[in-house]
C-alpha atoms as a PDB file:
ATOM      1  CA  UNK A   1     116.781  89.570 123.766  1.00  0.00           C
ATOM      2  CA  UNK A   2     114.072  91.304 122.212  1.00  0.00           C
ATOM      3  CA  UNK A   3     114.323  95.392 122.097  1.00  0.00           C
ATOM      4  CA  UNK A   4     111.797  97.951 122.996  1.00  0.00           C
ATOM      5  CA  UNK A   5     110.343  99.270 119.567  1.00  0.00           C
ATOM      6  CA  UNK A   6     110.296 102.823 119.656  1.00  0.00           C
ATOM      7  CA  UNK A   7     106.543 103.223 117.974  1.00  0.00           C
ATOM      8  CA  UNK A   8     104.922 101.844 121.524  1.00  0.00           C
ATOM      9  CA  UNK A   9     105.306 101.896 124.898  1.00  0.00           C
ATOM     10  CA  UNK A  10     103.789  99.353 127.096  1.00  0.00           C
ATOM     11  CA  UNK A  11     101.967 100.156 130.513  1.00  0.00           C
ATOM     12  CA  UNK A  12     100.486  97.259 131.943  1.00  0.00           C
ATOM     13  CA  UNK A  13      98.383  95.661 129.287  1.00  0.00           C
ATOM     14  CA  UNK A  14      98.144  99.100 127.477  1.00  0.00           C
ATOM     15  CA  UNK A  15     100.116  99.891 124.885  1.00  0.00           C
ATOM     16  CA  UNK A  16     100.069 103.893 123.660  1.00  0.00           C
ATOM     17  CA  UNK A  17     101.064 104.085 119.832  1.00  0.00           C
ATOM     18  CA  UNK A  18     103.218 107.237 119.107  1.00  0.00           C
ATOM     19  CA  UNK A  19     101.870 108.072 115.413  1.00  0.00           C
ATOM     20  CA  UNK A  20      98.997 106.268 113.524  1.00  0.00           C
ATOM     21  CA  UNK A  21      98.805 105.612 109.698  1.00  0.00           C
ATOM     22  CA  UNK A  22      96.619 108.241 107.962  1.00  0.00           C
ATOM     23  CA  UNK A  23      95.558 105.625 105.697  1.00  0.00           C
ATOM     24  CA  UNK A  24      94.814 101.792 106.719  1.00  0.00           C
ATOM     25  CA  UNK A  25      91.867 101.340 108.723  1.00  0.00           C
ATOM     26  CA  UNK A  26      94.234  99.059 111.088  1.00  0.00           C
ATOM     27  CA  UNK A  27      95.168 101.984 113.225  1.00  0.00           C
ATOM     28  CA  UNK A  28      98.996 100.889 112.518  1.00  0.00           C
ATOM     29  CA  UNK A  29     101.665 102.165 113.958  1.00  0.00           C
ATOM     30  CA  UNK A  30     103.183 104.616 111.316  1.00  0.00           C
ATOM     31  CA  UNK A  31     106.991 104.304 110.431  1.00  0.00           C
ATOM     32  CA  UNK A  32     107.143 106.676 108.070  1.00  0.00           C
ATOM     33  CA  UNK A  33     105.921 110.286 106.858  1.00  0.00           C
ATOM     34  CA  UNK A  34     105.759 111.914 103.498  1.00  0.00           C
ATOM     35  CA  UNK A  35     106.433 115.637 103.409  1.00  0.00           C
ATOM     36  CA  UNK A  36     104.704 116.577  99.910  1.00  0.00           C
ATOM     37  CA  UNK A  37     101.379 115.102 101.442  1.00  0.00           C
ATOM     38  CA  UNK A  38     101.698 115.499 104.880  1.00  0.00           C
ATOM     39  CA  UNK A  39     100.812 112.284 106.308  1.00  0.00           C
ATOM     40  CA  UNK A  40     102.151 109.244 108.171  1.00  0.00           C
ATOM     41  CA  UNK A  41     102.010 105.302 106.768  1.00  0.00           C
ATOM     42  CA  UNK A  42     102.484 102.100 108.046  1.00  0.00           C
ATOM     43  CA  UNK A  43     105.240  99.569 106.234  1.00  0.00           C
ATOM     44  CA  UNK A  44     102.406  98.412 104.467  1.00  0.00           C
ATOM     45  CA  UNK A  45     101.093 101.529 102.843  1.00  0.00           C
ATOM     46  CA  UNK A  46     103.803 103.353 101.996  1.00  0.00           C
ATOM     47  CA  UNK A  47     104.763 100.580  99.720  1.00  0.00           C
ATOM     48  CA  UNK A  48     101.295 101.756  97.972  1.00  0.00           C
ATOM     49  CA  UNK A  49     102.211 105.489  98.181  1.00  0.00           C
ATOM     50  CA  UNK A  50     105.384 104.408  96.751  1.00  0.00           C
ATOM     51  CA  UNK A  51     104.348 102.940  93.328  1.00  0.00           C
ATOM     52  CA  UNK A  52     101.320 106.232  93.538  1.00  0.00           C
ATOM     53  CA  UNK A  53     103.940 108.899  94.227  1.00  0.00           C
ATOM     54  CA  UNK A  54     107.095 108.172  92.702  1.00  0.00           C
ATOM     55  CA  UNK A  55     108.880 111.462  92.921  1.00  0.00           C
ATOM     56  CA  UNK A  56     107.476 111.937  96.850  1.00  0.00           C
ATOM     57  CA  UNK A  57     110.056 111.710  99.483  1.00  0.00           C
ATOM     58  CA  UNK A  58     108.633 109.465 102.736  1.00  0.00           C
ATOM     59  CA  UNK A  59     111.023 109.817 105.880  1.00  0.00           C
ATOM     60  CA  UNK A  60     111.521 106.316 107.934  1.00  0.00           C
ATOM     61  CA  UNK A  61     111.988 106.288 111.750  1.00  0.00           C
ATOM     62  CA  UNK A  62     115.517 107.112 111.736  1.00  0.00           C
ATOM     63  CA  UNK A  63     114.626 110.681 110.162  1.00  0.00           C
ATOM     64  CA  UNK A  64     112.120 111.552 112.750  1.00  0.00           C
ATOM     65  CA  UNK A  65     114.010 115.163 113.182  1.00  0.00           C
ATOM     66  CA  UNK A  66     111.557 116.125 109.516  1.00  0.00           C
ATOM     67  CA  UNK A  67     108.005 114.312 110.588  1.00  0.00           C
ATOM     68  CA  UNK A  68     105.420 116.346 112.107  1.00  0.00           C
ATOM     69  CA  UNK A  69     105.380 116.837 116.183  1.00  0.00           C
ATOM     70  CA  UNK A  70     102.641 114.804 117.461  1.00  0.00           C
ATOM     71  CA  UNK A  71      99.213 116.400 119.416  1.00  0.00           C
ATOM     72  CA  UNK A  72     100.253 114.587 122.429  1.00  0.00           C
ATOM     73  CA  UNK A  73     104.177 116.693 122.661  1.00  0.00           C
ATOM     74  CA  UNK A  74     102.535 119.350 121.463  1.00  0.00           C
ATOM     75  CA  UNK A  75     100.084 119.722 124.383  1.00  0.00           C
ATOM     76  CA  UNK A  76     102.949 118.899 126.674  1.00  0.00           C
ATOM     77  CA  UNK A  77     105.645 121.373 125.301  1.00  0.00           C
ATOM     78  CA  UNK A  78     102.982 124.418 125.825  1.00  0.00           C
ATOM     79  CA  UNK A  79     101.617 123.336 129.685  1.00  0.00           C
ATOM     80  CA  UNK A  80     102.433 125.387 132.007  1.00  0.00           C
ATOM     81  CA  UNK A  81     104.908 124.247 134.240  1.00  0.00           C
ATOM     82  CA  UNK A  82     103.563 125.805 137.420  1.00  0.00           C
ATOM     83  CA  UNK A  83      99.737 125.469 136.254  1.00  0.00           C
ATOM     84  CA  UNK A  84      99.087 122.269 134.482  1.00  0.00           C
ATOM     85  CA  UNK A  85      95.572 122.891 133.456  1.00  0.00           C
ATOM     86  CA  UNK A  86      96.569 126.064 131.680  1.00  0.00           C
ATOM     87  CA  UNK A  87      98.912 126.829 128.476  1.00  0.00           C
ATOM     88  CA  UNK A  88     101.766 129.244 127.915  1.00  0.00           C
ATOM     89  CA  UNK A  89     100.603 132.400 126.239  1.00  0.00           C
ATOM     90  CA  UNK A  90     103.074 134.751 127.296  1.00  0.00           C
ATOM     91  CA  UNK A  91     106.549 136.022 127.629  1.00  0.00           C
ATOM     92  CA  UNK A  92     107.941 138.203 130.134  1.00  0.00           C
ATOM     93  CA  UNK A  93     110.330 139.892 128.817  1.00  0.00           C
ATOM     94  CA  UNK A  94     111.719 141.199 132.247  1.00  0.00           C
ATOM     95  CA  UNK A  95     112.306 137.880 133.699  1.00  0.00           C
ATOM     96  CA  UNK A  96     112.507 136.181 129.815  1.00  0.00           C
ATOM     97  CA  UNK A  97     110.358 133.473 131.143  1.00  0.00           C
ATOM     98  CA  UNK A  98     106.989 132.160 129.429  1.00  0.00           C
ATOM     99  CA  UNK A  99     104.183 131.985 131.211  1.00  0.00           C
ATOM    100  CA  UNK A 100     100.524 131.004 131.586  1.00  0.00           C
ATOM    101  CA  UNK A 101      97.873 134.304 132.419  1.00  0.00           C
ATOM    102  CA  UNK A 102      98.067 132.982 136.248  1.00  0.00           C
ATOM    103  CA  UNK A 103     101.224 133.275 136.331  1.00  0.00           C
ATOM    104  CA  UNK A 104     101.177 136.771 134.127  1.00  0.00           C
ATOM    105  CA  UNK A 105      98.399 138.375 136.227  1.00  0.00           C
ATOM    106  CA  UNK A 106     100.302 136.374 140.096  1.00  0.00           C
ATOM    107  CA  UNK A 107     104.165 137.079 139.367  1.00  0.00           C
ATOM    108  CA  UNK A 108     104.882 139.362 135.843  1.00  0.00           C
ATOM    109  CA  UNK A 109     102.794 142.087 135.960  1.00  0.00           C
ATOM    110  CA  UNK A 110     103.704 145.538 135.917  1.00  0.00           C
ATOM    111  CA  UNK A 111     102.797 148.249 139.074  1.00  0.00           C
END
């Protein structure tokens, strides 16, 4: 039984890719990312980066914890919960909540 790679996801006949190489014009899937230049590779390129950059250090899939987030969990990390069209800005520091200005200006400010 075949398992569910990790770099997509399908949806219907979609399929969302996770992280990109920076480098082939394939617009791979990228299993791994090198710190010292700050991009992501496919299998196939980082065997070129490899015999380029000898004393780099590339991180495979299983050492995900060091890449880079992606745009995508970014985005999502800093929507507000309450207010999906805006982003958290804010702390309360009475309620130690973050917050969108909506929700600053509706239920955190001071009177």
């Amino acid at each position: 039984m075949a398992g569910l790679s990790m770099s997509s996801l399908a949806i219907s006949s979609d399929v969302v890719k996770d992280f990109i190489c920076s480098s082939c014009e394939e617009q791979a899937n990228a299993d791994f990312y090198c710190k010292t230049c700050l991009k992501l590779y496919c299998g196939k390129c980082i065997q070129l980066h490899d015999k380029w950059f000898r004393k780099h250090s590339a991180y495979g899939r299983n050492d995900m914890k060091k890449w880079p987030v992606s745009k995508e969990v970014e985005e999502f990390l800093l929507k507000c919960e309450v207010h999906k069209d805006h982003k958290i800005e804010m702390l309360c520091d009475d309620h130690s909540q973050l917050c969108c200005t909506k929700c600053a200006f509706n239920n955190h400010r001071y009177f």
